[in-house]
C-alpha atoms as a PDB file:
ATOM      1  CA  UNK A   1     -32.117   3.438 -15.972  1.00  0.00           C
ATOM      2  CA  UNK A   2     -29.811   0.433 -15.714  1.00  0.00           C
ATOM      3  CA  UNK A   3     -27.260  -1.097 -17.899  1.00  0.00           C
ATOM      4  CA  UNK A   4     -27.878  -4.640 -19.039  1.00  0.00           C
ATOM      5  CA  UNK A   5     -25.519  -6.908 -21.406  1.00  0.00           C
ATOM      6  CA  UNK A   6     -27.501  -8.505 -23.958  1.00  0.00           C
ATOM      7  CA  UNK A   7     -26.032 -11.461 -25.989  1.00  0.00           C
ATOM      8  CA  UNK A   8     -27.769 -12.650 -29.364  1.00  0.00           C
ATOM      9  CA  UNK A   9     -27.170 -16.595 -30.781  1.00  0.00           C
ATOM     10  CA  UNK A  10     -24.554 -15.291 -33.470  1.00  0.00           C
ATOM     11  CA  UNK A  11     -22.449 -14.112 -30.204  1.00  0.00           C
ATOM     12  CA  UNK A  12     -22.379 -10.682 -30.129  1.00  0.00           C
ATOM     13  CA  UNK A  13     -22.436  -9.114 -26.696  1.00  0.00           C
ATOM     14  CA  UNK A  14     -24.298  -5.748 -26.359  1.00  0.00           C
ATOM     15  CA  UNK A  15     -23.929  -3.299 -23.224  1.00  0.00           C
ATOM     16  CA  UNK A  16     -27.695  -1.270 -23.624  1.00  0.00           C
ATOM     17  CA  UNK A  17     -29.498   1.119 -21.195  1.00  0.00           C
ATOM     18  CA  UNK A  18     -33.009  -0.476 -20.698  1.00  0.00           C
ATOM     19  CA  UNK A  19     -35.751  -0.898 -18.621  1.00  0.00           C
ATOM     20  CA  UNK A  20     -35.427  -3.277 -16.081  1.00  0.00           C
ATOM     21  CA  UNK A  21     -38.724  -5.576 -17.444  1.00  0.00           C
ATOM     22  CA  UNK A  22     -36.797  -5.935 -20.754  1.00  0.00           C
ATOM     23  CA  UNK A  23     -35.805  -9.279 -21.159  1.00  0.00           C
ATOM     24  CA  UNK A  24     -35.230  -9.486 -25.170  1.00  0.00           C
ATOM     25  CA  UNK A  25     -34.063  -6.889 -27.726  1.00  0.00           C
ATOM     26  CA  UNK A  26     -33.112  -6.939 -31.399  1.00  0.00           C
ATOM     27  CA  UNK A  27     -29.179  -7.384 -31.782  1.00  0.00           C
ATOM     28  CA  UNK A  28     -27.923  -3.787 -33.028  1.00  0.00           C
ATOM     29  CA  UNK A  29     -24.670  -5.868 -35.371  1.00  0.00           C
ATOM     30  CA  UNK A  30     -26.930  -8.500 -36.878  1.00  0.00           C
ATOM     31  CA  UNK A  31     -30.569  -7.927 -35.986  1.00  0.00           C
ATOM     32  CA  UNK A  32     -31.226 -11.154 -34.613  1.00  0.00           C
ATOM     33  CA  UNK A  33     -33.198 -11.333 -30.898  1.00  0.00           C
ATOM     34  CA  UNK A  34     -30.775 -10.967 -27.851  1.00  0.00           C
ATOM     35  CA  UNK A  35     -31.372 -11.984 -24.331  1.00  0.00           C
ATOM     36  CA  UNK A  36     -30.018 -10.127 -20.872  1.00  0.00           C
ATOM     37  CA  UNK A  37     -27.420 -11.994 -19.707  1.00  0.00           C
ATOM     38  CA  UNK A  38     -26.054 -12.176 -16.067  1.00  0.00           C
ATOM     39  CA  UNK A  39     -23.400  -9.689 -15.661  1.00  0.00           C
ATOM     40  CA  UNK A  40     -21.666  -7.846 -12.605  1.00  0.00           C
ATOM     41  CA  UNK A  41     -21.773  -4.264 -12.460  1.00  0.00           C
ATOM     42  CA  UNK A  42     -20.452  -1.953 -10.220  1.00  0.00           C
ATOM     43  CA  UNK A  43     -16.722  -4.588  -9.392  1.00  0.00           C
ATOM     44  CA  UNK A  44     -14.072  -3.112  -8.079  1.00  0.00           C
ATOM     45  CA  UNK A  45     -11.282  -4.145  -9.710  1.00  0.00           C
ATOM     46  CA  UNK A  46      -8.531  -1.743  -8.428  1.00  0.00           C
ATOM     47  CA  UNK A  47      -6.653  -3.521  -5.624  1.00  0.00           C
ATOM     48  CA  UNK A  48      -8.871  -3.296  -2.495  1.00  0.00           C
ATOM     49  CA  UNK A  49      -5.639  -3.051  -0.091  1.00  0.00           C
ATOM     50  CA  UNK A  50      -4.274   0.479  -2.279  1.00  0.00           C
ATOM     51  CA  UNK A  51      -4.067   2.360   1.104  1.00  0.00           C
ATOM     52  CA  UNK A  52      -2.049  -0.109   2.976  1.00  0.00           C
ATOM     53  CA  UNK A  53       0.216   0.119  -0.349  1.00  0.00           C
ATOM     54  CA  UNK A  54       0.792   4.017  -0.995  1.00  0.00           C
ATOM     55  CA  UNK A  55       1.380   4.172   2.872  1.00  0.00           C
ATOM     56  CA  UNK A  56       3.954   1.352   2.555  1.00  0.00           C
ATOM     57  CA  UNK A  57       5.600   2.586  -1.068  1.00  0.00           C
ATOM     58  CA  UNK A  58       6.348   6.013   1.390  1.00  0.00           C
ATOM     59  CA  UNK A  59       8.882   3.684   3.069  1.00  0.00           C
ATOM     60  CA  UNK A  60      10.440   1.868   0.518  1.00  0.00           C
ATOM     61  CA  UNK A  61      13.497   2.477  -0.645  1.00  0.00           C
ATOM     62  CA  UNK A  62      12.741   3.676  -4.256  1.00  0.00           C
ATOM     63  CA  UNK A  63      16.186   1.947  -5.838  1.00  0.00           C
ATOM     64  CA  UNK A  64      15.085  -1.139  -4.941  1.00  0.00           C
ATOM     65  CA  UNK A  65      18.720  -2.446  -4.318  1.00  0.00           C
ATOM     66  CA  UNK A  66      17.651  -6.385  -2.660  1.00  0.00           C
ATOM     67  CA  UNK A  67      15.879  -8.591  -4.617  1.00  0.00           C
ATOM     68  CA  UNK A  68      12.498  -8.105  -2.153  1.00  0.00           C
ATOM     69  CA  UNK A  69      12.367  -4.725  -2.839  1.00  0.00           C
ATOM     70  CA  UNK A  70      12.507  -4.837  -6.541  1.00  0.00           C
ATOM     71  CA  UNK A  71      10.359  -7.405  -6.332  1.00  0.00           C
ATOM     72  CA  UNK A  72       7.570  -5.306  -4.084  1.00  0.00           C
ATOM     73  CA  UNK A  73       7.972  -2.677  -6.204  1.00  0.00           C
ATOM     74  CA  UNK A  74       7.515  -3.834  -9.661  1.00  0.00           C
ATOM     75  CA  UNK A  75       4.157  -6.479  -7.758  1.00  0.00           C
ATOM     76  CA  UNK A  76       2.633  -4.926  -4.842  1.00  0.00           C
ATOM     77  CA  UNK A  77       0.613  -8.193  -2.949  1.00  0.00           C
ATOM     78  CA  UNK A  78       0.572  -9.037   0.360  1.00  0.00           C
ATOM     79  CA  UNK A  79       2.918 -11.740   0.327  1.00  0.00           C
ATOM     80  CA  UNK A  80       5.473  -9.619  -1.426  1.00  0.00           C
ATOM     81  CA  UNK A  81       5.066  -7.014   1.309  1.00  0.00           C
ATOM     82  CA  UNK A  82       5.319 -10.186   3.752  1.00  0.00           C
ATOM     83  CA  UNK A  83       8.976 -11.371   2.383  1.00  0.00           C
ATOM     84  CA  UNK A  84      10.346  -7.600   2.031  1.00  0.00           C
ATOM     85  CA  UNK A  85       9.319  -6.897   6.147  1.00  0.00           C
ATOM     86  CA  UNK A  86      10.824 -10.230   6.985  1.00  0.00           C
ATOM     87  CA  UNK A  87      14.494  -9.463   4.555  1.00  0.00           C
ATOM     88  CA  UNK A  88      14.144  -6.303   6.852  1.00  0.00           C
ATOM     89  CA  UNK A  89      13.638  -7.396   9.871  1.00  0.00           C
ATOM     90  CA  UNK A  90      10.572  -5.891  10.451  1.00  0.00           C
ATOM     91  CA  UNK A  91       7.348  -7.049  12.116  1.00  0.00           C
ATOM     92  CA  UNK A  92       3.925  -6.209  12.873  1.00  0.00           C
ATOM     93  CA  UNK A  93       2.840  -5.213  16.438  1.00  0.00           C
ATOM     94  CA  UNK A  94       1.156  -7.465  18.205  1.00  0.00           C
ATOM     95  CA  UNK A  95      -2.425  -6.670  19.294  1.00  0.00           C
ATOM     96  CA  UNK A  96      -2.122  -4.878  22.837  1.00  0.00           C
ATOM     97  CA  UNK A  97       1.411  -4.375  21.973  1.00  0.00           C
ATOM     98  CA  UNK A  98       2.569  -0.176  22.136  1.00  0.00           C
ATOM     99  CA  UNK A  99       4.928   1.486  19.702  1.00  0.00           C
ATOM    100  CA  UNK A 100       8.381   1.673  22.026  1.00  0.00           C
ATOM    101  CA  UNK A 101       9.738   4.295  19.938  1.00  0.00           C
ATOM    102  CA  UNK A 102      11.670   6.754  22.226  1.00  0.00           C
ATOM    103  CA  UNK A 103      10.704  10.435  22.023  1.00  0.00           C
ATOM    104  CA  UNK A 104      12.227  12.733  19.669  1.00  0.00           C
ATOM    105  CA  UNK A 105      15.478  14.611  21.985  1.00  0.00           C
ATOM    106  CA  UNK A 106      14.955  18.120  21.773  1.00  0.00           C
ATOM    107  CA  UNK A 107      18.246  19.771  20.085  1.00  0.00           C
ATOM    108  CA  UNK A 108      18.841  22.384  23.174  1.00  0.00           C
ATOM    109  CA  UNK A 109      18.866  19.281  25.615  1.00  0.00           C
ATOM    110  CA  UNK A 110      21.148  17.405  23.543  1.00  0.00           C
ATOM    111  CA  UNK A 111      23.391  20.035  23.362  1.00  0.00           C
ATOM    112  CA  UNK A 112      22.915  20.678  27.042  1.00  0.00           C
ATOM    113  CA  UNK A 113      23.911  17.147  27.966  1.00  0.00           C
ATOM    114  CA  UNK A 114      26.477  16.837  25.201  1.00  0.00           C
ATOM    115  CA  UNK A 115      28.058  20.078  27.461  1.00  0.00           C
ATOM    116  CA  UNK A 116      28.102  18.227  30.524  1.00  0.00           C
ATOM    117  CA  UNK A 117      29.239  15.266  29.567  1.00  0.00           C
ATOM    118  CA  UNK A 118      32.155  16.975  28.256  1.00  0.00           C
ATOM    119  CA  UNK A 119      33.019  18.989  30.847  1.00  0.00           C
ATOM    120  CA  UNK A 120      33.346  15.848  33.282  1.00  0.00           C
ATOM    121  CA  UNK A 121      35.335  13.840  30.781  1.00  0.00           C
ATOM    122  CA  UNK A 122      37.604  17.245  30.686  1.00  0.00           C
ATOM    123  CA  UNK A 123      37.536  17.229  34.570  1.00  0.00           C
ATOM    124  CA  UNK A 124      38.231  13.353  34.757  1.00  0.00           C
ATOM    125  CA  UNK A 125      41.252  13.164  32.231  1.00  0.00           C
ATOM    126  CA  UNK A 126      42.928  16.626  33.148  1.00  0.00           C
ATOM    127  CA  UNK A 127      46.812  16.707  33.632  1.00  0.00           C
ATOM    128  CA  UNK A 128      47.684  18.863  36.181  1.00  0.00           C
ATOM    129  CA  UNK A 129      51.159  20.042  36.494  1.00  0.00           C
ATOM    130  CA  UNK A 130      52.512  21.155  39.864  1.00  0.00           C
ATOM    131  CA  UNK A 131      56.227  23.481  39.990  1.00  0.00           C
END
């Protein structure tokens, strides 16, 4: 069965499970008649956009050191999140736009290259002393 708020003329509001064809009850604080008043059941309340927040919170930088940042963390809205990317420097992509990130270097290749390079910078700047 539903839930229905019922409010009688002295102004006491009543939350009641009831049938759905009852329009009237008696007040359960003062006894007078009540009528079912429009209410909304079933609101979400809790910030639609909480994904988009816990994935941006990950991010932030807990301390909160500039003034965007403490003020993103202590109010998490959109425009707050706005003003901290643009302090940062940070921006959206733009639709059709790819993530230029370059790929992670593997540590045996760097270490490879970092070899090479050094061995030619050895080779280039050698003294050689001839007797």
């Amino acid at each position: 069965m539903p839930i229905f708020d019922y409010e009688c003329k002295s102004g006491h509001t009543t939350e009641t499970v009831r049938g759905i064809d009852v329009s009237r009850i008696t007040c359960p604080v003062c006894g007078k008649k009540a009528r079912r008043i429009i209410s909304l059941t079933g609101v979400n309340c809790i910030n639609e956009d909480a994904g988009w927040v816990k994935q941006v919170l990950e991010v932030v930088d807990k301390k909160g050191r500039e003034p965007e940042t403490k003020e993103f963390l202590k109010n998490p809205t959109r425009s707050n999140y706005k003003a901290w990317m643009k302090a940062r420097g940070l921006r959206h992509l733009e639709p059709g736009e790819e993530n230029n990130r370059p790929e992670p270097v593997n540590k045996e290749d760097k270490r490879r290259r970092m070899k090479f390079i050094m061995e030619n910078y050895r080779k280039r700047t050698a003294l050689e002393v001839r007797t």
